[in-house]
PDB file of N, CA and C in Angstrom:
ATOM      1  N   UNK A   1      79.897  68.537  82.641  1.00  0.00           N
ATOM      2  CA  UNK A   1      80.351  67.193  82.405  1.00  0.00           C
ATOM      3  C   UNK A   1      80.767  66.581  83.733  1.00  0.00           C
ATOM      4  N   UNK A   2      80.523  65.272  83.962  1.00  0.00           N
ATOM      5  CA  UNK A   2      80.464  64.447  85.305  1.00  0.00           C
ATOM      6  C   UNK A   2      81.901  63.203  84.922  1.00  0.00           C
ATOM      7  N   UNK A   3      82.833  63.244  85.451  1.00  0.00           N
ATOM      8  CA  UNK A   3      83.857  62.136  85.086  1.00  0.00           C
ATOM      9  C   UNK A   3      84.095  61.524  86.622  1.00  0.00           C
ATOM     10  N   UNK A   4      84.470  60.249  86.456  1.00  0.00           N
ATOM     11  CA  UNK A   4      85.042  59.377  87.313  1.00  0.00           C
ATOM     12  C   UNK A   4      86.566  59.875  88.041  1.00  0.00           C
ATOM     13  N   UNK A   5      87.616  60.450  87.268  1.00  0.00           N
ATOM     14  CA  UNK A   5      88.086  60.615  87.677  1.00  0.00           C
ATOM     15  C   UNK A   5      88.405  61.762  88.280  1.00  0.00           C
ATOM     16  N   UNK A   6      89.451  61.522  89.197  1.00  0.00           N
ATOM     17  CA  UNK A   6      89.375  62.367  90.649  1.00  0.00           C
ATOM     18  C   UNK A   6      90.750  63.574  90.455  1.00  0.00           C
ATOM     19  N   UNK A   7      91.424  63.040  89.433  1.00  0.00           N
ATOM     20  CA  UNK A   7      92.595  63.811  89.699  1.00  0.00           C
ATOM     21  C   UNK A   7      92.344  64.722  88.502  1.00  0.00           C
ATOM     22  N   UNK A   8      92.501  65.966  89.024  1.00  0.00           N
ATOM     23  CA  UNK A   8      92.070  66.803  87.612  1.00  0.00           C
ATOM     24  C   UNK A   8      93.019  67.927  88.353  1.00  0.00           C
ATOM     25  N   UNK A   9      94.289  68.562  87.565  1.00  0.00           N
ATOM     26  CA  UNK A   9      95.063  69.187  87.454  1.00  0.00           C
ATOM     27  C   UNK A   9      94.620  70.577  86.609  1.00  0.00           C
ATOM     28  N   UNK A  10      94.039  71.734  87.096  1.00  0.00           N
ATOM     29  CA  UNK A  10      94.054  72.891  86.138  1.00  0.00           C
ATOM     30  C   UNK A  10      95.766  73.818  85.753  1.00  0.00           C
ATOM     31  N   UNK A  11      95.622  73.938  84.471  1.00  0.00           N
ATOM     32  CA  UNK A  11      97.018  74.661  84.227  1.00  0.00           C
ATOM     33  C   UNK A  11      96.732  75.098  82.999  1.00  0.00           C
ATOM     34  N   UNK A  12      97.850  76.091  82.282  1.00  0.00           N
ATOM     35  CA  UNK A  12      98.014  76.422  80.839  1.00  0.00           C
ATOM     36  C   UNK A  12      98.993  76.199  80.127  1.00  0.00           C
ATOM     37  N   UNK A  13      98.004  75.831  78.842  1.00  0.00           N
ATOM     38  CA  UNK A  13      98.886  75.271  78.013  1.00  0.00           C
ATOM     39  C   UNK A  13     100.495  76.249  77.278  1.00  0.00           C
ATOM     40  N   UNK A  14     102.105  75.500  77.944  1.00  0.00           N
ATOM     41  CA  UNK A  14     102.994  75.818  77.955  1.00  0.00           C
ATOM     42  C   UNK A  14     103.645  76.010  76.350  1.00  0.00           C
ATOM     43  N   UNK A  15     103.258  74.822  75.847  1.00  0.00           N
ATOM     44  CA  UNK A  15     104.147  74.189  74.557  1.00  0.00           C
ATOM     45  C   UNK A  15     103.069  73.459  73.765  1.00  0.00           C
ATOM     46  N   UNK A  16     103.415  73.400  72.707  1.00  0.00           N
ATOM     47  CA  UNK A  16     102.518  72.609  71.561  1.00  0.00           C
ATOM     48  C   UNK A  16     103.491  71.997  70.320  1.00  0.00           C
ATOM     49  N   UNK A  17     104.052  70.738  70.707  1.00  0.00           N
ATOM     50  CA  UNK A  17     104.550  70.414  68.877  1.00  0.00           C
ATOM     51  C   UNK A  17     103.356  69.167  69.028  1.00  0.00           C
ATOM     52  N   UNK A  18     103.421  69.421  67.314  1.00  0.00           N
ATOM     53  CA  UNK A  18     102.336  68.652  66.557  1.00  0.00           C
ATOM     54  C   UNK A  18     103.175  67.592  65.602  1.00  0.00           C
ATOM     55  N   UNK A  19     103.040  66.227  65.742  1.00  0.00           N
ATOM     56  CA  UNK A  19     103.915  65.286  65.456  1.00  0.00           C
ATOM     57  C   UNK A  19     103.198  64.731  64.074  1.00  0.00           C
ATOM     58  N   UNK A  20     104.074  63.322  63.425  1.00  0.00           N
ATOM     59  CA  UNK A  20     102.600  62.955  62.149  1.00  0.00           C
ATOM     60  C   UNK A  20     101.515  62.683  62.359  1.00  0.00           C
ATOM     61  N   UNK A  21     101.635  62.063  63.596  1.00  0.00           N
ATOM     62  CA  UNK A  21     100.271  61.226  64.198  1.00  0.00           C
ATOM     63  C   UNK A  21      99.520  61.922  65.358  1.00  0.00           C
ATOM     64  N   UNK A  22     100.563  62.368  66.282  1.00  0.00           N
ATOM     65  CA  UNK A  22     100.196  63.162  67.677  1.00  0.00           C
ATOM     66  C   UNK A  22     100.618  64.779  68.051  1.00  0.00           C
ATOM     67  N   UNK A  23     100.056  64.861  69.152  1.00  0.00           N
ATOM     68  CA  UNK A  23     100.601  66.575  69.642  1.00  0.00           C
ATOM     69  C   UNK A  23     101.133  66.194  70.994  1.00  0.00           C
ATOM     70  N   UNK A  24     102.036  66.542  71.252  1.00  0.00           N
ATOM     71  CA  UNK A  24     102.471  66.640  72.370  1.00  0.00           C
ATOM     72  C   UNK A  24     102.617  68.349  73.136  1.00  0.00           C
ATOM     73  N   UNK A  25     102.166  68.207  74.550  1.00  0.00           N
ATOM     74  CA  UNK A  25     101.728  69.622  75.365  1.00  0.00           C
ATOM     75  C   UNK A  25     102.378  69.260  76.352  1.00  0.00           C
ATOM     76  N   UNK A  26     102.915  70.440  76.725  1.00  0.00           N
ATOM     77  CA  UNK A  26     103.174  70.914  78.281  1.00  0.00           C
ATOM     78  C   UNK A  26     102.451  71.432  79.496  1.00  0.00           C
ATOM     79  N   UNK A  27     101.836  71.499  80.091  1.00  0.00           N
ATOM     80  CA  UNK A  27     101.087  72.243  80.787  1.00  0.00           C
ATOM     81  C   UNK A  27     101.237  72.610  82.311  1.00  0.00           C
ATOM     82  N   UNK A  28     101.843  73.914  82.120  1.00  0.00           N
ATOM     83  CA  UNK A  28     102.202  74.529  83.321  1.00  0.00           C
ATOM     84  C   UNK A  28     101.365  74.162  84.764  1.00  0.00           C
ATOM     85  N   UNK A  29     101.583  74.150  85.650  1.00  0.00           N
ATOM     86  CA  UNK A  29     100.642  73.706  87.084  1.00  0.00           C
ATOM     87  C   UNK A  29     100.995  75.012  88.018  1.00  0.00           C
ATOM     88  N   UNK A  30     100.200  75.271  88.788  1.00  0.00           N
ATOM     89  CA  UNK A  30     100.796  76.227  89.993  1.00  0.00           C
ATOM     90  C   UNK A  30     101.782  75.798  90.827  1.00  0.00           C
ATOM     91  N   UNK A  31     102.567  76.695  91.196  1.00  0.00           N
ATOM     92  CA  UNK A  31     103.251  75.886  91.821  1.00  0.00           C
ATOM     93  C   UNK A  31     105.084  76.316  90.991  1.00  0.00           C
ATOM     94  N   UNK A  32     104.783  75.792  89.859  1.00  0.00           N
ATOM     95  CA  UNK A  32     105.936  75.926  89.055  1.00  0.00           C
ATOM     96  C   UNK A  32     106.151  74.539  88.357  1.00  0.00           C
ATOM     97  N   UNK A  33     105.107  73.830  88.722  1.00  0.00           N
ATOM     98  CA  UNK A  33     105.415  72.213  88.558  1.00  0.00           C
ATOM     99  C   UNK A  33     104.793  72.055  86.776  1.00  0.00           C
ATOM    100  N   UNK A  34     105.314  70.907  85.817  1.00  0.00           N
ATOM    101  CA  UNK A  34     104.701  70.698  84.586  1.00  0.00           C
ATOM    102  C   UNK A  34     104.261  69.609  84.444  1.00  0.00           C
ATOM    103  N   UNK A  35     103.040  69.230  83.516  1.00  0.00           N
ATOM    104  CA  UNK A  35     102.874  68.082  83.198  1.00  0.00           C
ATOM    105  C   UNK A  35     102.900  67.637  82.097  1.00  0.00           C
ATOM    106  N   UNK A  36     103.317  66.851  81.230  1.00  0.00           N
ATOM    107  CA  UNK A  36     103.190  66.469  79.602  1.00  0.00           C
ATOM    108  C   UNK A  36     102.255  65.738  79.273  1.00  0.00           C
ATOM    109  N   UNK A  37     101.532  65.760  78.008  1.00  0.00           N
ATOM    110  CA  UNK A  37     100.494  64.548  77.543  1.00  0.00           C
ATOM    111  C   UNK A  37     100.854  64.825  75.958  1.00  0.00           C
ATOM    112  N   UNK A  38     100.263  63.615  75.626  1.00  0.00           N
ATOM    113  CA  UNK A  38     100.747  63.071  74.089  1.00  0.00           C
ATOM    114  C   UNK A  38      98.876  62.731  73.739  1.00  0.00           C
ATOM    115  N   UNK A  39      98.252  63.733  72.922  1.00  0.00           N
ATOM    116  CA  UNK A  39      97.394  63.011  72.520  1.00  0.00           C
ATOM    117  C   UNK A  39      97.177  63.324  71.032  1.00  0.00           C
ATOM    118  N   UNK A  40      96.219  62.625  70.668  1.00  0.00           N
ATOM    119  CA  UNK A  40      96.181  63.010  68.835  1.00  0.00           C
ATOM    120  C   UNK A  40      95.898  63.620  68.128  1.00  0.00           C
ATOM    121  N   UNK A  41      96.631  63.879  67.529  1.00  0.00           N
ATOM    122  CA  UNK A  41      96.312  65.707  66.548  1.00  0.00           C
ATOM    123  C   UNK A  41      95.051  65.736  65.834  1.00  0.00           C
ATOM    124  N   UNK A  42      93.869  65.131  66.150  1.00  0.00           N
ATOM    125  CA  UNK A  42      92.605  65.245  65.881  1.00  0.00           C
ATOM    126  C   UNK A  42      92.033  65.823  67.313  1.00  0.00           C
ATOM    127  N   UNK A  43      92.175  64.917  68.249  1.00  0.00           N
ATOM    128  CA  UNK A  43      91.568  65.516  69.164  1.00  0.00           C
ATOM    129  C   UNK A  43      92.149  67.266  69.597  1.00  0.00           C
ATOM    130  N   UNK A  44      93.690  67.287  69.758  1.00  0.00           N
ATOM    131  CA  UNK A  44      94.404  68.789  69.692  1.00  0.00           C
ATOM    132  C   UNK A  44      93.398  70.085  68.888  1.00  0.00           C
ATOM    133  N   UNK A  45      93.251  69.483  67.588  1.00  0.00           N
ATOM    134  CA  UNK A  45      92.308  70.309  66.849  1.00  0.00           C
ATOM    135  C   UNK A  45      91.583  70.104  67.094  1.00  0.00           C
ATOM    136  N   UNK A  46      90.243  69.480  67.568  1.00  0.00           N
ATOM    137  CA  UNK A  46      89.000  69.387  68.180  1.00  0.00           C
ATOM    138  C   UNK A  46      88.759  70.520  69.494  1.00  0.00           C
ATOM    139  N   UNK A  47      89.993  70.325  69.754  1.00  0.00           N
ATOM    140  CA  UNK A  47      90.248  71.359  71.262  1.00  0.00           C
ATOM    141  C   UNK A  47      90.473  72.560  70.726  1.00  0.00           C
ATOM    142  N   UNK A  48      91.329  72.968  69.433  1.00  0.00           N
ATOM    143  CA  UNK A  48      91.596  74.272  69.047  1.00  0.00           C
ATOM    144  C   UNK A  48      92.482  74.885  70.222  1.00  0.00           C
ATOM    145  N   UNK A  49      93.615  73.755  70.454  1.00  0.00           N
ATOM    146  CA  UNK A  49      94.452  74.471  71.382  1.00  0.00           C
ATOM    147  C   UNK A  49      95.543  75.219  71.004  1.00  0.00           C
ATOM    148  N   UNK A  50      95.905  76.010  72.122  1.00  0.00           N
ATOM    149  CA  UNK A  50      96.789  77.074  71.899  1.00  0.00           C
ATOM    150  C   UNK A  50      97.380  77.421  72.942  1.00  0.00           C
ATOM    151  N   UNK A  51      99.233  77.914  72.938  1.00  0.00           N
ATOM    152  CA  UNK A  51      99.660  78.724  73.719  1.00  0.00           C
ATOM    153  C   UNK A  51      98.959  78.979  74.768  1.00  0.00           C
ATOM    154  N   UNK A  52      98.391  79.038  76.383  1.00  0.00           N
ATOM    155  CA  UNK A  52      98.219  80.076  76.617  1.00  0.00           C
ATOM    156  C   UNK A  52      96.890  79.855  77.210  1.00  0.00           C
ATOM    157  N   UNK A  53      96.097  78.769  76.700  1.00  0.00           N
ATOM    158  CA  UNK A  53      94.904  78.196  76.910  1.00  0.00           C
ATOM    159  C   UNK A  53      95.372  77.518  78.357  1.00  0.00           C
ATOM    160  N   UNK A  54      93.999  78.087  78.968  1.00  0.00           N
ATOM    161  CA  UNK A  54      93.747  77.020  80.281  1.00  0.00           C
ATOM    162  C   UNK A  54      93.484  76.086  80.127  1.00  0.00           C
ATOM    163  N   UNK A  55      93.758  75.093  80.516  1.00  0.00           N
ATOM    164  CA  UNK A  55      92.693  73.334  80.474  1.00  0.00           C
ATOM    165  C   UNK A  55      93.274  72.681  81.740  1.00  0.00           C
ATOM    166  N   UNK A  56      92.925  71.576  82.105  1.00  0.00           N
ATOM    167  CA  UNK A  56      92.413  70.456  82.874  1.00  0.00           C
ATOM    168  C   UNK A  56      93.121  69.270  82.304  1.00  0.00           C
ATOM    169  N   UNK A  57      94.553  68.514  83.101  1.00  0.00           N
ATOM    170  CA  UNK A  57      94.926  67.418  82.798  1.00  0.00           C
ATOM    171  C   UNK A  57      93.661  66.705  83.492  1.00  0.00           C
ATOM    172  N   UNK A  58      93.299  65.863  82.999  1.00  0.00           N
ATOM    173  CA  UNK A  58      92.677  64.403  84.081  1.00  0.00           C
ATOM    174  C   UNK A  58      93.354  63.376  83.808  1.00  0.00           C
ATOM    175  N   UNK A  59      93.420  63.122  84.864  1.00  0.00           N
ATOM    176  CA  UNK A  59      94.551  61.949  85.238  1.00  0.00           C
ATOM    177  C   UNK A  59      93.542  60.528  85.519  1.00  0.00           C
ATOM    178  N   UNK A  60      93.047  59.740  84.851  1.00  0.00           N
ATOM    179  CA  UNK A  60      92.756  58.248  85.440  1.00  0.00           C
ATOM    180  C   UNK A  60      93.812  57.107  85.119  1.00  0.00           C
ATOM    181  N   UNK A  61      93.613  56.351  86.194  1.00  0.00           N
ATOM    182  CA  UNK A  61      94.709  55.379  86.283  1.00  0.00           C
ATOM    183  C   UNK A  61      94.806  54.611  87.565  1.00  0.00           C
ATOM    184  N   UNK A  62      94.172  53.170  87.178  1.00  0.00           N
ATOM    185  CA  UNK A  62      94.628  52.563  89.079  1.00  0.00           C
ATOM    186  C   UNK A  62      96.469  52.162  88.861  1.00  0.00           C
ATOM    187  N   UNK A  63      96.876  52.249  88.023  1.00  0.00           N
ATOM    188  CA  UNK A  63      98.571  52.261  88.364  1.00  0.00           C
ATOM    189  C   UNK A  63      99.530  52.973  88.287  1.00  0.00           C
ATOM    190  N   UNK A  64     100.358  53.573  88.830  1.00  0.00           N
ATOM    191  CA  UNK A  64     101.559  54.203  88.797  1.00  0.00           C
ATOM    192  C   UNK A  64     102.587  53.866  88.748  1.00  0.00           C
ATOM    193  N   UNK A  65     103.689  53.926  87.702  1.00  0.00           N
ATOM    194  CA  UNK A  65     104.707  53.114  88.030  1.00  0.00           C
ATOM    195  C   UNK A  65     105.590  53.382  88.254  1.00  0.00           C
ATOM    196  N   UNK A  66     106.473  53.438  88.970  1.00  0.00           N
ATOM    197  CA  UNK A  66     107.712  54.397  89.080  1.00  0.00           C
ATOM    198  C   UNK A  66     109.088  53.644  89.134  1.00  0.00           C
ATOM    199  N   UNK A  67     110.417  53.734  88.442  1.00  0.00           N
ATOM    200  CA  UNK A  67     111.531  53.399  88.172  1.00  0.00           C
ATOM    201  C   UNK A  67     112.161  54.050  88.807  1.00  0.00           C
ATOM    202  N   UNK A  68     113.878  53.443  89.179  1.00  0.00           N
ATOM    203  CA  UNK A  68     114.926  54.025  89.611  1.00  0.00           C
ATOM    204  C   UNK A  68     116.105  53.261  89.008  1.00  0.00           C
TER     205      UNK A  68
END
């Protein structure tokens, strides 16, 4: 598979709650660092994720926003 975006984070999957609508994951990074994503408990099951599983955040986005 060929994607546009550039930022692609490999890690394993830390945490899994499964919400009414969504799943929310943790995913460990090297390093010690984590990242979270919220996506929908169709796609989660499409993935057949689990504990423990390697995957690939991809990150697209021309904005970042950051607060203080």
């Amino acid at each position: 598979m060929k994607l546009s975006a550039r930022n692609i984070l490999a890690g394993t999957v830390e945490t899994l709650h499964k919400g009414a609508v969504t799943t929310t994951l943790k995913v460990a990074l090297p390093g010690g660092h984590h990242i979270t994503s919220s996506i929908t408990n169709e796609a989660a099951d499409d993935l057949a994720l689990k504990v423990g599983d390697q995957v690939s955040a991809i990150i697209k986005s021309s904005d970042v926003i950051i607060g203080k």
